[in-house]
Protein backbone atom coordinates (compact mmCIF):
# COMPACT_ATOMS: atom_id res chain seq x y z
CA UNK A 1 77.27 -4.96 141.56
CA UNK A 2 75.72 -3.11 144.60
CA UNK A 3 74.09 -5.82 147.71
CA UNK A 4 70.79 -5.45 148.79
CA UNK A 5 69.87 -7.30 151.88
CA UNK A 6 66.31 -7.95 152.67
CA UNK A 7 65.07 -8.17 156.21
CA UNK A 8 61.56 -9.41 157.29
CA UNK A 9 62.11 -8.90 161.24
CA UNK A 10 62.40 -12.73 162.09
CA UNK A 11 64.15 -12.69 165.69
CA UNK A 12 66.40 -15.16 164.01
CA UNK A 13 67.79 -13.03 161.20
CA UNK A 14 69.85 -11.07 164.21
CA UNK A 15 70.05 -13.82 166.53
CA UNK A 16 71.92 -16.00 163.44
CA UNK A 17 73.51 -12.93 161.44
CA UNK A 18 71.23 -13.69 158.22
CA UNK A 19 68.81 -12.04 155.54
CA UNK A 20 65.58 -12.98 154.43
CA UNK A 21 66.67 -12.61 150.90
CA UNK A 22 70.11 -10.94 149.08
CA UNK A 23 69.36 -9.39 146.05
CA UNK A 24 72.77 -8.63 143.65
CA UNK A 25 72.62 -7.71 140.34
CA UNK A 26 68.97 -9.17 138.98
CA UNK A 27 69.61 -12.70 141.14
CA UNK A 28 67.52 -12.79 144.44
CA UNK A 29 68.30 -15.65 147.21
CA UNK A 30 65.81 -15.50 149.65
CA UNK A 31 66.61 -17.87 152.82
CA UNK A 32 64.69 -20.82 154.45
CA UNK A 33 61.68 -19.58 155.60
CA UNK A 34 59.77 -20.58 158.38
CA UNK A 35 56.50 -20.36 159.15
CA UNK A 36 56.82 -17.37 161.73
CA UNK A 37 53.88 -15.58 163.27
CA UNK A 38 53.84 -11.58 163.85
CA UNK A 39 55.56 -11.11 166.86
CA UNK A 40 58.22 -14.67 166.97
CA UNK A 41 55.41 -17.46 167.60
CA UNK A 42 55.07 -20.24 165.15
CA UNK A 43 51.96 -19.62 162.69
CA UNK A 44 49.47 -22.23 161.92
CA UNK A 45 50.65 -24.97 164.80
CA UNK A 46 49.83 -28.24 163.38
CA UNK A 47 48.45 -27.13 160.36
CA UNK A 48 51.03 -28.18 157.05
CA UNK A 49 48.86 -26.59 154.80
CA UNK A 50 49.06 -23.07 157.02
CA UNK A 51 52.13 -23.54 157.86
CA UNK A 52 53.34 -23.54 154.31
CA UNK A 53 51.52 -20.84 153.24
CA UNK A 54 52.93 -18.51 155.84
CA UNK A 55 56.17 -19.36 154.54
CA UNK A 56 55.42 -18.25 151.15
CA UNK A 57 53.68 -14.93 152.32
CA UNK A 58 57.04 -14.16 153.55
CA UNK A 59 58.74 -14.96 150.35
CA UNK A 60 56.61 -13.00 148.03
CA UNK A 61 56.90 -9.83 150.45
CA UNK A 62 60.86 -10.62 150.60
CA UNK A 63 60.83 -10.75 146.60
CA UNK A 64 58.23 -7.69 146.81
CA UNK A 65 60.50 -5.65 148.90
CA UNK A 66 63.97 -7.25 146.40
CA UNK A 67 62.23 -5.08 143.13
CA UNK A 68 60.59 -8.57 142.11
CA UNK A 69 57.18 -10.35 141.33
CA UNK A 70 56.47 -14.35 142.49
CA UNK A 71 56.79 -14.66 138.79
CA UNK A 72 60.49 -14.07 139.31
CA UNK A 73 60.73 -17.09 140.97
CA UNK A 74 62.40 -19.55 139.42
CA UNK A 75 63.34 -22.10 142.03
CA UNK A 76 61.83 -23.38 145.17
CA UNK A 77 63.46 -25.47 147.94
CA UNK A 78 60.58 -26.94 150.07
CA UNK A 79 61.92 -29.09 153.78
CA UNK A 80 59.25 -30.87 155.27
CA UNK A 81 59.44 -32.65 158.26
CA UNK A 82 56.81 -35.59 157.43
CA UNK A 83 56.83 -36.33 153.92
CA UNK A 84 53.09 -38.43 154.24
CA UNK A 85 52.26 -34.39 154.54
CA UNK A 86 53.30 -33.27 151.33
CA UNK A 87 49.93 -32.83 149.82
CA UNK A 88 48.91 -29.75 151.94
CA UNK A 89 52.47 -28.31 151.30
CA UNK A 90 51.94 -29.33 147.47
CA UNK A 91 48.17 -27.15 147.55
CA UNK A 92 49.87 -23.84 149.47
CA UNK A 93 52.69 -23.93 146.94
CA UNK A 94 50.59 -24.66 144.22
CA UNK A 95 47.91 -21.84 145.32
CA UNK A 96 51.10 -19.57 144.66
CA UNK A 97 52.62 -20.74 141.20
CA UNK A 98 50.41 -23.32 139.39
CA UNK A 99 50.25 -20.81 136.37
CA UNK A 100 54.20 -19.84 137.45
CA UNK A 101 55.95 -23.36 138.16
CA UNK A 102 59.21 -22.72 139.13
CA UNK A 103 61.47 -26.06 139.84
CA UNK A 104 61.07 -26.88 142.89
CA UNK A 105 62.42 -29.99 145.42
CA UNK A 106 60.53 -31.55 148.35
CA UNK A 107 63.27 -32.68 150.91
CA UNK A 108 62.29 -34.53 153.99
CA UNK A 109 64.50 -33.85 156.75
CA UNK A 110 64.69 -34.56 160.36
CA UNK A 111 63.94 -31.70 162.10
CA UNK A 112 63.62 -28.06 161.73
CA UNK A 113 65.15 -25.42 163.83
CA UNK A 114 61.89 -25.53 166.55
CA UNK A 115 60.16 -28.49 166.59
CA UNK A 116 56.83 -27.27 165.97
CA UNK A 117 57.67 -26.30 162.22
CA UNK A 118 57.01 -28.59 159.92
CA UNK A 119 58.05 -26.98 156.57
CA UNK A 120 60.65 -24.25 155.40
CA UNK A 121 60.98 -23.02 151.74
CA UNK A 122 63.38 -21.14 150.05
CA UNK A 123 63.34 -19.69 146.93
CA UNK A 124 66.07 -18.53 144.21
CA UNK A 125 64.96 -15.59 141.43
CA UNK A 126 65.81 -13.63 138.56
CA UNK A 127 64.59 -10.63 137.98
CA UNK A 128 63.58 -9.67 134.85
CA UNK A 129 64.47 -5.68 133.75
């Protein structure tokens, strides 16, 4: 099966050596996405709910871009850095797939890679043909 690789101009995809998402066969992987801002900044500072949102605007154009739809989605990985937060997470993801509901885990972690994120979500998907 022919590799895709999906790039959404992050300065860490090059910096790291990653993609935004893989897409093999009808399986799409897209990677932890951060809330990053046109041109590197962080989107949204302080704001979960923005934040989080952001993320998933970059997901759906990743999937987008992959041959997909968010209803592809079948997974969702969300990190958060304060869990007492989850709410505004919960309403950005649930703005994007209450009528979708993929699985999806809400990990608390201790940090994210700058310390002005607080969430990253990644997403797994099949795509339907």
């Amino acid at each position: 099966m022919k590799r895709r690789n999906i790039y959404s101009g992050s300065p860490f995809e090059a910096q790291i050596g990653f993609s935004r998402a893989v897409r093999i066969g009808s399986i799409v992987a897209v990677a932890g996405t951060a809330p990053i801002a046109p041109g590197g900044a962080t989107a949204c500072p302080g704001d979960a709910y923005g934040q989080a949102r952001r993320c998933l605007e970059i997901i759906e154009k990743a999937v987008t871009e992959a041959g997909g739809r968010l209803t592809d989605i079948i997974r969702t990985r969300i990190y958060v850095t304060d869990m007492s937060r989850w709410e505004e997470i919960g309403h950005a993801h649930s703005e994007f797939f209450s009528d979708i509901r993929p699985v999806s885990t809400l990990v608390e972690v201790k940090g994210l890679a700058r310390p002005d994120w607080l969430v990253e979500i990644e997403a797994d998907c099949l795509i339907s043909e």
